[in-house]
Protein backbone atom coordinates (compact mmCIF):
# COMPACT_ATOMS: atom_id res chain seq x y z
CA UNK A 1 74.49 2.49 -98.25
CA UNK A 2 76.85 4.58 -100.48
CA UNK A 3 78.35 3.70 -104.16
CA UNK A 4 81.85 3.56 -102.94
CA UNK A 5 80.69 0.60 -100.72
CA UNK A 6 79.25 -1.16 -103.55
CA UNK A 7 82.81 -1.11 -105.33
CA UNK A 8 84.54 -1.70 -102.49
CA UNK A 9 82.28 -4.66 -101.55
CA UNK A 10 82.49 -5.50 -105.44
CA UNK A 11 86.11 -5.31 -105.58
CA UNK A 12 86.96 -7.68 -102.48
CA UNK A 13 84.70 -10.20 -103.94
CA UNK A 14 86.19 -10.17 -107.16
CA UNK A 15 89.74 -10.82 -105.87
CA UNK A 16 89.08 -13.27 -103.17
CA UNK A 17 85.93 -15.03 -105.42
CA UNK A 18 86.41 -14.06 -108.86
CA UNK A 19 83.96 -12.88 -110.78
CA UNK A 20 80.96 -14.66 -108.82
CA UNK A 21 82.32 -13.18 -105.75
CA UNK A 22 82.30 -9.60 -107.39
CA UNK A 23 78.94 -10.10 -108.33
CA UNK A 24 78.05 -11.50 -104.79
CA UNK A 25 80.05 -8.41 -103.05
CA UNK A 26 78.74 -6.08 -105.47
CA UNK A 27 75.61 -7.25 -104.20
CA UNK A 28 76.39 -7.44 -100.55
CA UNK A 29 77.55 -3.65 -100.54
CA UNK A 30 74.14 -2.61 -102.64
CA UNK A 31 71.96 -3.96 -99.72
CA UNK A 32 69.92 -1.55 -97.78
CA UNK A 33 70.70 -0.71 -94.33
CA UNK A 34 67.31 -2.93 -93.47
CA UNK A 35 68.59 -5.86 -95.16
CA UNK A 36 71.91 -5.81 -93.91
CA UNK A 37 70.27 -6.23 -90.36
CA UNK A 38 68.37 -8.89 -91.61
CA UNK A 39 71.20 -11.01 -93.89
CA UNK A 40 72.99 -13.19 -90.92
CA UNK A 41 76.87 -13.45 -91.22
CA UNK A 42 76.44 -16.81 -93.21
CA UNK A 43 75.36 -14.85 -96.33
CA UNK A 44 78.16 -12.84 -96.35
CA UNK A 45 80.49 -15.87 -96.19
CA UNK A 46 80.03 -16.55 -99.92
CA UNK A 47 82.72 -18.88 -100.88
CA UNK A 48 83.94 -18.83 -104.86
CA UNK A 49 82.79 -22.27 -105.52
CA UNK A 50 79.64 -21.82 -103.43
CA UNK A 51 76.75 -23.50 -105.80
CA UNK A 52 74.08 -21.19 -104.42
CA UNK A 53 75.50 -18.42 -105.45
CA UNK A 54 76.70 -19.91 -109.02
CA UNK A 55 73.23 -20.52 -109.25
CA UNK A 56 71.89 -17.31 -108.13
CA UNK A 57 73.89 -15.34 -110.57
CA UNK A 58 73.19 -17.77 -113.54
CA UNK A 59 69.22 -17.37 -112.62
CA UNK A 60 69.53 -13.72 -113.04
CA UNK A 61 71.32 -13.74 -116.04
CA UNK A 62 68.31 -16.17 -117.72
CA UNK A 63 65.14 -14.18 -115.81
CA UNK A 64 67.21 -10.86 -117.37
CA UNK A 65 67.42 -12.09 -121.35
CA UNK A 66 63.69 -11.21 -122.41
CA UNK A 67 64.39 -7.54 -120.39
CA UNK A 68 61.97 -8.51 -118.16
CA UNK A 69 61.35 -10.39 -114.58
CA UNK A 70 58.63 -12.11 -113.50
CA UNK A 71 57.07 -12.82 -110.25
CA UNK A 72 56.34 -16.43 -110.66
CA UNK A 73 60.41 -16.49 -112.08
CA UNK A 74 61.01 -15.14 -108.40
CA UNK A 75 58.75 -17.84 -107.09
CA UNK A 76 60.57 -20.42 -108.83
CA UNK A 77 63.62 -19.14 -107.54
CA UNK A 78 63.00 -18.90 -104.11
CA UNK A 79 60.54 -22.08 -103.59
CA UNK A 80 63.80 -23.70 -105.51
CA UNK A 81 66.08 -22.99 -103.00
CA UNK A 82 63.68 -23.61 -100.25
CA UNK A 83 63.83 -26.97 -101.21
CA UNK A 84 67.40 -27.37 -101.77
CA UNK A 85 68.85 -25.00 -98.60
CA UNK A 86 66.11 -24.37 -96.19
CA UNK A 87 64.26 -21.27 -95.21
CA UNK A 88 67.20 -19.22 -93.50
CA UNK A 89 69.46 -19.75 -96.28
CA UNK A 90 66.85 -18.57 -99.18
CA UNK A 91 66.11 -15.94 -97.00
CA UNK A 92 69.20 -14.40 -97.03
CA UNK A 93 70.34 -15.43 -100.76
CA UNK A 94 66.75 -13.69 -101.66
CA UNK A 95 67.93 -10.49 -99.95
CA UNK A 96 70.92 -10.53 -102.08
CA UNK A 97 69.15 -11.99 -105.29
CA UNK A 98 67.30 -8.72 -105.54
CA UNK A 99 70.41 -6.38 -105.90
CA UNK A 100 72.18 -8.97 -108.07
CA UNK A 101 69.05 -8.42 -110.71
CA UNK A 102 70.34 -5.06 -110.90
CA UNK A 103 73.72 -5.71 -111.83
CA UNK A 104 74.67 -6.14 -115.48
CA UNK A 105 76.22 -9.84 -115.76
CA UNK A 106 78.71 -10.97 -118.02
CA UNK A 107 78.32 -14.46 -118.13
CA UNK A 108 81.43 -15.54 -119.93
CA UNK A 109 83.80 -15.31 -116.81
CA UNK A 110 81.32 -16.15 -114.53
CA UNK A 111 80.42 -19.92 -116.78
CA UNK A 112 84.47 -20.00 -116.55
CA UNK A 113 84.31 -20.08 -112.98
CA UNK A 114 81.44 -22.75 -112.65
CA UNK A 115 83.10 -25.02 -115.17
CA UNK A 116 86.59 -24.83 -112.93
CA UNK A 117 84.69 -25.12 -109.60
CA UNK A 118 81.50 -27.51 -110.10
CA UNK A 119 81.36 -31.11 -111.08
CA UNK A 120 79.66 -32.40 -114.17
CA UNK A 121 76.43 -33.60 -112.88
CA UNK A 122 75.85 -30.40 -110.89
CA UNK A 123 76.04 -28.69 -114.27
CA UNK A 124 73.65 -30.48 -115.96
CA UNK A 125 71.21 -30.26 -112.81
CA UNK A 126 72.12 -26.73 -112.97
CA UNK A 127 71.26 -26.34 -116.76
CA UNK A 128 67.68 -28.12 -115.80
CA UNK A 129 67.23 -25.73 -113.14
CA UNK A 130 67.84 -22.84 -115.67
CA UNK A 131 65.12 -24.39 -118.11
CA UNK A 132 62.26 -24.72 -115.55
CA UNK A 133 62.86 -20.78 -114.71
CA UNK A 134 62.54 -19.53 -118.04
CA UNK A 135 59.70 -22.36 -118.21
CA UNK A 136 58.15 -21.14 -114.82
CA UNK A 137 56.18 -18.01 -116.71
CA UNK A 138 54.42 -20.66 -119.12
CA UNK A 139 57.16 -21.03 -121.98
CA UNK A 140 60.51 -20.55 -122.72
CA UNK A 141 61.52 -17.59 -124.78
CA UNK A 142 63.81 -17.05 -127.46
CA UNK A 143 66.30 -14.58 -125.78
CA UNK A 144 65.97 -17.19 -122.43
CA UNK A 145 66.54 -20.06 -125.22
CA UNK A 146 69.69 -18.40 -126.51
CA UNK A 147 71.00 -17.16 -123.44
CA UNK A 148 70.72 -20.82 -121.41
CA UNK A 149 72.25 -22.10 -125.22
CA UNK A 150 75.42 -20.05 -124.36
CA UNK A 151 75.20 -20.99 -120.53
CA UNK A 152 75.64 -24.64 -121.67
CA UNK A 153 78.56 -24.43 -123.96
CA UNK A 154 80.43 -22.25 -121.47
CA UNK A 155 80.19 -24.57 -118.71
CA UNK A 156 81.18 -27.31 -120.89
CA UNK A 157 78.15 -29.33 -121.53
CA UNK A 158 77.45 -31.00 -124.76
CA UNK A 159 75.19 -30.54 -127.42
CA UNK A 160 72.99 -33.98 -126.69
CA UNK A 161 72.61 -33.24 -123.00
CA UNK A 162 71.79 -29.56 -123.56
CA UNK A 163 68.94 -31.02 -126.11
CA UNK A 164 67.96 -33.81 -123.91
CA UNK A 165 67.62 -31.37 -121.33
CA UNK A 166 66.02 -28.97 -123.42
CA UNK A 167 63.23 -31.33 -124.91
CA UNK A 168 61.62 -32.12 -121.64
CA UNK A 169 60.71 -27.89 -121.51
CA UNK A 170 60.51 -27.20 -125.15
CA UNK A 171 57.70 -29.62 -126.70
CA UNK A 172 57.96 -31.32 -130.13
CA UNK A 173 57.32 -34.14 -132.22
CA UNK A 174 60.39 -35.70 -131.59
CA UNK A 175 61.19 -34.85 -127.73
CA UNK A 176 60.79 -38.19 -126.30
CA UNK A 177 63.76 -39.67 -128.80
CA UNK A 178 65.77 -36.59 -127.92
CA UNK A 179 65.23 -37.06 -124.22
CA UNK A 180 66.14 -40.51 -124.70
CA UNK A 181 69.54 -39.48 -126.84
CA UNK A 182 68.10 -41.85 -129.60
CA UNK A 183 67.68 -41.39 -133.37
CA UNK A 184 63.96 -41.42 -134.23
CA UNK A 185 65.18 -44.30 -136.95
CA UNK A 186 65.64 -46.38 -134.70
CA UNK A 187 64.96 -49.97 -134.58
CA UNK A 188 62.49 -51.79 -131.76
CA UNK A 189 65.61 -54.10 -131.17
CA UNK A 190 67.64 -50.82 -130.62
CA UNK A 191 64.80 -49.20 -128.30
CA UNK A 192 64.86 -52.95 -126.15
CA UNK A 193 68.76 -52.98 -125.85
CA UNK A 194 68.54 -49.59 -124.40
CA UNK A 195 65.81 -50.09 -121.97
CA UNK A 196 67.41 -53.46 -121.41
CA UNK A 197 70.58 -51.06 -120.24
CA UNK A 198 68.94 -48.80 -117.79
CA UNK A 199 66.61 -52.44 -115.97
């Protein structure tokens, strides 16, 4: 498939979907001739606001940080959606996952566009998602760290979540009371109230 198509695939997306749907088109017109016949028309039916593919290009941004990707990063990604979308839908996301690995992602405008288009919880499920890929390859690096760090703020979640979220990956001392969103100072009658809350 030729460069023009790439752009012209690119462009489309980016007016009709922003700047997930450029990324998504861009994408779409990079596909070899041999996985064009095997993408069905749903995969080309990316909507803006379509989680899959927020979460496609967010992956790539994270598995991209330490300038390198790594199979069981893949794995994570595609067993992932497996679960979440079935087998026909990672099959063609996975066609289109590859080419979006070789794009260069700016992830300002696309976190502007997940913040306007998905809800709250799906962002912090997303966030988790983000921290068990760069915690699929047996730890969490710094430029993964930093990267998911600016993910977070971008997409408007706030600093105790991010932490909470972040101390069930990244092991310490004091992860359970971060988990928990409690000061380690706290009292027994403060830890009962707030098991008493969630029974």
């Amino acid at each position: 498939m030729s460069t023009w198509n790439k752009w012209i695939f690119g462009g489309l997306g980016w007016a009709l979907g922003g700047p997930i749907g450029g990324i998504i088109g861009f994408a779409l017109g990079a596909v070899s001739e041999e996985g064009q016949k095997a993408l069905s028309s749903g995969a080309s039916n990316v909507l803006p606001n379509d989680f899959s593919a927020s979460l496609l290009v967010l992956c790539a941004a994270v598995m991209k940080a330490d300038q390198k990707v790594m199979r069981s990063e893949l794995e994570f990604v595609k067993s992932f959606f497996s679960r979440q979308f079935g087998e026909d839908h990672t099959r063609e996301r996975m066609i289109l996952f590859r080419e979006i690995l070789n794009q260069e992602i700016e992830i300002g405008p696309v976190c502007a566009q997940v913040r306007q288009f998905v809800d709250p919880s799906a962002r912090l499920q997303l966030l988790h998602l983000l921290f068990g890929l760069a915690n699929s390859d047996g730890g969490v690096s710094e430029p993964e760290l930093n990267v998911i760090g600016q993910i977070s703020v971008l997409i408007g979640i706030g600093q105790k979540d991010f932490e909470s979220i972040k101390a069930m990956f990244i092991k310490n001392t004091d992860s359970a009371y971060t988990i928990l969103e409690i000061e380690k100072s706290a009292s027994d009658d403060e830890l009962k109230k707030l098991i008493g809350k969630w029974l």
